[in-house]
Protein backbone atom coordinates (compact mmCIF):
# COMPACT_ATOMS: atom_id res chain seq x y z
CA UNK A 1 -45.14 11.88 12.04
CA UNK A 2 -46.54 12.65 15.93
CA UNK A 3 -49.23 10.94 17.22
CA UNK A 4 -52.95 12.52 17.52
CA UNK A 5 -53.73 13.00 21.47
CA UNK A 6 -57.48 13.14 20.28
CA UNK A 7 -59.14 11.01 22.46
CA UNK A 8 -56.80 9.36 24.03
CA UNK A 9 -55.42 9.05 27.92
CA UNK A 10 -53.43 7.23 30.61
CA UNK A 11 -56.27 7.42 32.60
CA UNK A 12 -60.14 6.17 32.70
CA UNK A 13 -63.18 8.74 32.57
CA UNK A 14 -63.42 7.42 36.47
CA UNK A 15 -60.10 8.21 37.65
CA UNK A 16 -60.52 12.28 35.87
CA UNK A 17 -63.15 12.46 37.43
CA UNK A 18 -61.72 11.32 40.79
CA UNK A 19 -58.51 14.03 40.03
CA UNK A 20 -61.18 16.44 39.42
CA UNK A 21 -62.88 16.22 42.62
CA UNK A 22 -59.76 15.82 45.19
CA UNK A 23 -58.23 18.53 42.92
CA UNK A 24 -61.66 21.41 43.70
CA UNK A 25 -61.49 20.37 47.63
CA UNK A 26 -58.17 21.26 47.79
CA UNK A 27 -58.66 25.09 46.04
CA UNK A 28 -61.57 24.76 48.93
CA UNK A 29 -58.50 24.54 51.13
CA UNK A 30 -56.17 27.67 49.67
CA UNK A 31 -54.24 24.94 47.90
CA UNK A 32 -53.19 26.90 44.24
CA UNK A 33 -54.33 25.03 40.66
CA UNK A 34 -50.84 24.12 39.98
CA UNK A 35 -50.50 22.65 43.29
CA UNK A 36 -53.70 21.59 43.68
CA UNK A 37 -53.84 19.39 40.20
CA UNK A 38 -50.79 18.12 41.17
CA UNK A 39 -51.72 16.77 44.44
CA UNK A 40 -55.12 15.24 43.19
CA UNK A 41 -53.08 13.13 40.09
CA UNK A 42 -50.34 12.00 43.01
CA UNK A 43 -53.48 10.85 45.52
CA UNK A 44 -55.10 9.27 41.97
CA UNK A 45 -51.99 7.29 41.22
CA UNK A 46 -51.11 6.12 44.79
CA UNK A 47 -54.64 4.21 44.94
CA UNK A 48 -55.28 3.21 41.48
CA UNK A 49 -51.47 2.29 41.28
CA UNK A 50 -51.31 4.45 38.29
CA UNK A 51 -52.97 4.77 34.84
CA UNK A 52 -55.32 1.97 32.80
CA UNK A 53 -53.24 0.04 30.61
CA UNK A 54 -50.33 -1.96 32.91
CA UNK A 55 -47.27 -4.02 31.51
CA UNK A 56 -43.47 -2.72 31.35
CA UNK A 57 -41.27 -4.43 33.99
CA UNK A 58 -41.71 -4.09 37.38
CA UNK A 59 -45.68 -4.49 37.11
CA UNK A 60 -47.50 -6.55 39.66
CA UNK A 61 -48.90 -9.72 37.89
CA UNK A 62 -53.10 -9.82 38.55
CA UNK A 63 -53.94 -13.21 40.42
């Protein structure tokens, strides 16, 4: 049976809203939506080191 998606993400209401932003400054720009979402979810995930819920190998412990 597939999982519902309702309500659920990799990602905090904070970091959408982050994507969101960096995502309408770079249409600003020229940049298309394609290109442009995917560009705002890279810069999301290169300083929030990804999505909410860590673990899997390779994670950095928290001190």
């Amino acid at each position: 049976m597939p999982r519902s998606k309702s309500g659920t993400s990799k990602y905090t209401s904070k970091q959408e809203r982050k994507a969101d932003h960096i995502e309408k400054g770079y249409e600003k720009k020229g940049v298309s939506k394609k290109e442009a979402e995917s560009r705002a979810w890279a810069t999301v995930n290169k300083q929030d080191g990804g999505g909410k819920n860590p673990g899997g190998s390779g994670r950095k412990k928290s001190s």
